[in-house]
C-alpha atoms as a PDB file:
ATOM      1  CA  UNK A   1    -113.707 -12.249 -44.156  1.00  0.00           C
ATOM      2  CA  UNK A   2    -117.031 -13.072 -46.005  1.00  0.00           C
ATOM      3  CA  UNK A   3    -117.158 -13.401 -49.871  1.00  0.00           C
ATOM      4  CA  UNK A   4    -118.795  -9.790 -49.881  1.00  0.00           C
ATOM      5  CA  UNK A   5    -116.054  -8.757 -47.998  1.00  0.00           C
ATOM      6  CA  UNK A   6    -113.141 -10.331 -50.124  1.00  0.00           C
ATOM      7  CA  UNK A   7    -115.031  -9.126 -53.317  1.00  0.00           C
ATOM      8  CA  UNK A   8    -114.515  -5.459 -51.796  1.00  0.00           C
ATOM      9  CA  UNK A   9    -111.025  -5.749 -50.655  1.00  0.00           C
ATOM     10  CA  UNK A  10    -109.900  -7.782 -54.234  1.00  0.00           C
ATOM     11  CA  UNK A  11    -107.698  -5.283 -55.874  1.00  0.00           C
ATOM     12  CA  UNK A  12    -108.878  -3.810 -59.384  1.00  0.00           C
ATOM     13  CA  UNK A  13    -106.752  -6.113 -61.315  1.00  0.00           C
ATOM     14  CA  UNK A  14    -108.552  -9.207 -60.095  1.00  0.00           C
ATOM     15  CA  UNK A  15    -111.940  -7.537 -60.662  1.00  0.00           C
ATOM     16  CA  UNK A  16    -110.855  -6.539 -64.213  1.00  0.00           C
ATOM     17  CA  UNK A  17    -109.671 -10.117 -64.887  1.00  0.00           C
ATOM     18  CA  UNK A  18    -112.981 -11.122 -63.509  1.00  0.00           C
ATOM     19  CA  UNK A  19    -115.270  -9.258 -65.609  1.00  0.00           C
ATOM     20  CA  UNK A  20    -113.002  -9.710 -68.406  1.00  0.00           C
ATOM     21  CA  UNK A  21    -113.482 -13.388 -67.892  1.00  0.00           C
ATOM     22  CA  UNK A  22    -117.205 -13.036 -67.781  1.00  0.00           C
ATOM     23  CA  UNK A  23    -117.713 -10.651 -70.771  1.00  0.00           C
ATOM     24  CA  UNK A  24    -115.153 -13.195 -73.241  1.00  0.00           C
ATOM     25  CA  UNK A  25    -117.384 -16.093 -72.352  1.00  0.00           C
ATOM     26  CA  UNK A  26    -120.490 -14.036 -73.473  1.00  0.00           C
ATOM     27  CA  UNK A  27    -118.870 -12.780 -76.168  1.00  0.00           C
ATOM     28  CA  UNK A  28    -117.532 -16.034 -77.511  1.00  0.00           C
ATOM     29  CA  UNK A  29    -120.930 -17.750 -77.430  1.00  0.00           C
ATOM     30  CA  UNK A  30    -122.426 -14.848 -79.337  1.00  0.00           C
ATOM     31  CA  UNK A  31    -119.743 -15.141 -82.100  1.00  0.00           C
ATOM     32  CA  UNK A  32    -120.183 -19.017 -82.020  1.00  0.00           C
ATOM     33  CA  UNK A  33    -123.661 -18.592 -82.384  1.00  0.00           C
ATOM     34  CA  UNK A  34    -123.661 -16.132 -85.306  1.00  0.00           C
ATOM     35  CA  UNK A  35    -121.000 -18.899 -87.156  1.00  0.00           C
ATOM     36  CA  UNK A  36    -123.373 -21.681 -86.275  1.00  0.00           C
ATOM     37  CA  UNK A  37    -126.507 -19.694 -87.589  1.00  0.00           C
ATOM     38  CA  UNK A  38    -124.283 -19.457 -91.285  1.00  0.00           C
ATOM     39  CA  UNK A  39    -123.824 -22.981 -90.932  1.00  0.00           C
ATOM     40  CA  UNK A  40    -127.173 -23.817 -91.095  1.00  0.00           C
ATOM     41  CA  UNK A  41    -127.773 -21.613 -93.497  1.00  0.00           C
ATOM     42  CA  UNK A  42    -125.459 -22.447 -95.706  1.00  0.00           C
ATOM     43  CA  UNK A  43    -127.163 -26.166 -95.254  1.00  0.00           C
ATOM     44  CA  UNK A  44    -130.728 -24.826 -96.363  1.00  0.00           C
ATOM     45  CA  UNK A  45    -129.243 -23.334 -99.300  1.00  0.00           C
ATOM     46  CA  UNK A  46    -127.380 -26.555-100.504  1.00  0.00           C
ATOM     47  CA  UNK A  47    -130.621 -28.354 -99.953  1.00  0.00           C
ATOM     48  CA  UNK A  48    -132.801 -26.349-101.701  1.00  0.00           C
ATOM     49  CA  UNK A  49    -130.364 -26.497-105.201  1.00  0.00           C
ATOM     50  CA  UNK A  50    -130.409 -30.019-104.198  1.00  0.00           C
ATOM     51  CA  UNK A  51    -134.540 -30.082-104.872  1.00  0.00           C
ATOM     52  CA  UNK A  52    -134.269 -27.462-107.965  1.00  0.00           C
ATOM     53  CA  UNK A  53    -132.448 -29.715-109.518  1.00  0.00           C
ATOM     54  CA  UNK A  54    -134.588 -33.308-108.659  1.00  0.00           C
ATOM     55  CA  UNK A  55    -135.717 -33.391-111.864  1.00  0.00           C
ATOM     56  CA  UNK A  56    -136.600 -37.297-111.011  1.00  0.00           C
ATOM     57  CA  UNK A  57    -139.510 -38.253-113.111  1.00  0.00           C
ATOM     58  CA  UNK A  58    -143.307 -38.919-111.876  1.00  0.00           C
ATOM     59  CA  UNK A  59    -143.337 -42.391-112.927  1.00  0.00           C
ATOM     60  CA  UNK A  60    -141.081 -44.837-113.917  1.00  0.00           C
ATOM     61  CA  UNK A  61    -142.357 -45.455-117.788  1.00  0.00           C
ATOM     62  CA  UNK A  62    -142.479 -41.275-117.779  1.00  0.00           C
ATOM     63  CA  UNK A  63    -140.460 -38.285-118.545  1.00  0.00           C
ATOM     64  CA  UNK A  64    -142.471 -35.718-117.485  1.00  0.00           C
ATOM     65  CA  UNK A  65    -140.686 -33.751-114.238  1.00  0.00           C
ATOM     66  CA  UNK A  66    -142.414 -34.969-110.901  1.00  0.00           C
ATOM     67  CA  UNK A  67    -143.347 -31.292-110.109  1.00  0.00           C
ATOM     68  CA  UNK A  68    -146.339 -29.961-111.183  1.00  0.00           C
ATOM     69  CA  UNK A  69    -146.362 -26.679-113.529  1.00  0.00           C
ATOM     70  CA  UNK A  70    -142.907 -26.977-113.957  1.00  0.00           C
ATOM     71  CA  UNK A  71    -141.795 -23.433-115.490  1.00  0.00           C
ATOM     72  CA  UNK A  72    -138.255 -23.471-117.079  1.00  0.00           C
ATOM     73  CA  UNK A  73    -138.511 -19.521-116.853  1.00  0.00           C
ATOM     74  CA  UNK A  74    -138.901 -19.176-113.052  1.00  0.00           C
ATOM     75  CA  UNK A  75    -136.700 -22.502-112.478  1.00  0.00           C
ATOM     76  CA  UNK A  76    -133.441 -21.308-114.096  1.00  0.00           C
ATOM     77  CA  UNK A  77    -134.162 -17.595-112.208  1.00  0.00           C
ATOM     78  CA  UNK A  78    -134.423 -19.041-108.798  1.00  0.00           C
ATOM     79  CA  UNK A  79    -131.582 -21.788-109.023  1.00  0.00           C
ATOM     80  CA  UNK A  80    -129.444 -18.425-110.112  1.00  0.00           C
ATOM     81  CA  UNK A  81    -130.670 -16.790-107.151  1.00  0.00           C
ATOM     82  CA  UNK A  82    -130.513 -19.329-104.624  1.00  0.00           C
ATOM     83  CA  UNK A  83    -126.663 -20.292-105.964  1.00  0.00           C
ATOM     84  CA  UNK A  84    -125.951 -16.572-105.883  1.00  0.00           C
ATOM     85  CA  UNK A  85    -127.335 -16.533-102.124  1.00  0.00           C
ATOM     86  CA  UNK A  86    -125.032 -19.548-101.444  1.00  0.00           C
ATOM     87  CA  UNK A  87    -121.993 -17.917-103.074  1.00  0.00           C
ATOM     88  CA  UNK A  88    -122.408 -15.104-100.376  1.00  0.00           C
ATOM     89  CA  UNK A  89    -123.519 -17.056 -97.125  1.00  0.00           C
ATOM     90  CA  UNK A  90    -120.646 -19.106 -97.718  1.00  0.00           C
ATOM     91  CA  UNK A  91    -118.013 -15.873 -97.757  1.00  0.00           C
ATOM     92  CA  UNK A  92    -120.045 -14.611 -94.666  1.00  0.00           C
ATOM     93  CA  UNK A  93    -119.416 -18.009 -93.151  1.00  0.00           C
ATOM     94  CA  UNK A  94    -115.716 -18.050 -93.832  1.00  0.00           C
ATOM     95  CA  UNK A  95    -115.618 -14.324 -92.548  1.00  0.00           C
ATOM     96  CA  UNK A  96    -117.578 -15.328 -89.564  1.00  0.00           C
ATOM     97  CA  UNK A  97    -114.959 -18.241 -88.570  1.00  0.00           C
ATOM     98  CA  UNK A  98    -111.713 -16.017 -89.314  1.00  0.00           C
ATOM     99  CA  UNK A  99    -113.154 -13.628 -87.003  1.00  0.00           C
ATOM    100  CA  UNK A 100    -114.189 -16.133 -84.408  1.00  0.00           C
ATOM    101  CA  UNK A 101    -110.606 -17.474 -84.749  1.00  0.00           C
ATOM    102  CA  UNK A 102    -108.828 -14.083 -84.311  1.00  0.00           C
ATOM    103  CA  UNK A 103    -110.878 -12.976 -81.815  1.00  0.00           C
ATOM    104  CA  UNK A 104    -111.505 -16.326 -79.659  1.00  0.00           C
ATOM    105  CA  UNK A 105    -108.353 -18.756 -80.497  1.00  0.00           C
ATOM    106  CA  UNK A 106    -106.322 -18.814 -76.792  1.00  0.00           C
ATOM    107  CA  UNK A 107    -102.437 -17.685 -77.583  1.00  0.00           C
ATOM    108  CA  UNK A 108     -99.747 -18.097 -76.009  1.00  0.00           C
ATOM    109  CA  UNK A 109     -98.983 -15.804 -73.212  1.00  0.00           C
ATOM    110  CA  UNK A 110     -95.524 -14.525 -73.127  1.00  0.00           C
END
């Protein structure tokens, strides 16, 4: 018998395990993927309260912030938002890996 043939004759349960097998591995990289994506995002975030808050000077002998036009106003209204932002790509991120654990952590078959 030829693989064609042995791929007709295989009985639905190996077929189903088959495709089963096939559409888990998809499905696995897609969830890994989405909890990779938060991870990274979750890393922009961090870095970018890391920068709103360089308030390093320009100069040594200076006080004055390095960044130019340097607006308390917008500054304390987008270090709010970006912590805010944080606060909830984090809970995705924690959603995303509890899901990606229930869904794609092997058990053990009884």
């Amino acid at each position: 018998m030829n693989k064609f043939q042995t791929l007709m004759a295989d009985n639905s349960s190996a077929t189903l395990k088959r495709r089963a097998g096939s559409i888990a591995t998809k499905a696995d990289i897609a969830a890994q993927t989405v909890v990779n994506e938060l991870k990274n995002h979750v890393s922009s975030l961090e870095l970018k309260i890391d920068q709103l808050v360089d308030f390093a000077p320009d100069s040594t002998d200076s006080l004055t912030i390095g960044a130019k036009d340097w607006n308390p106003d917008q500054w304390a209204r987008e270090l709010q938002k970006t912590k805010w932002e944080l606060y909830l790509a984090k809970e995705q991120l924690k959603i995303a890996e509890e899901t990606y654990k229930e869904y794609f952590t092997n058990t053990e078959e009884k």
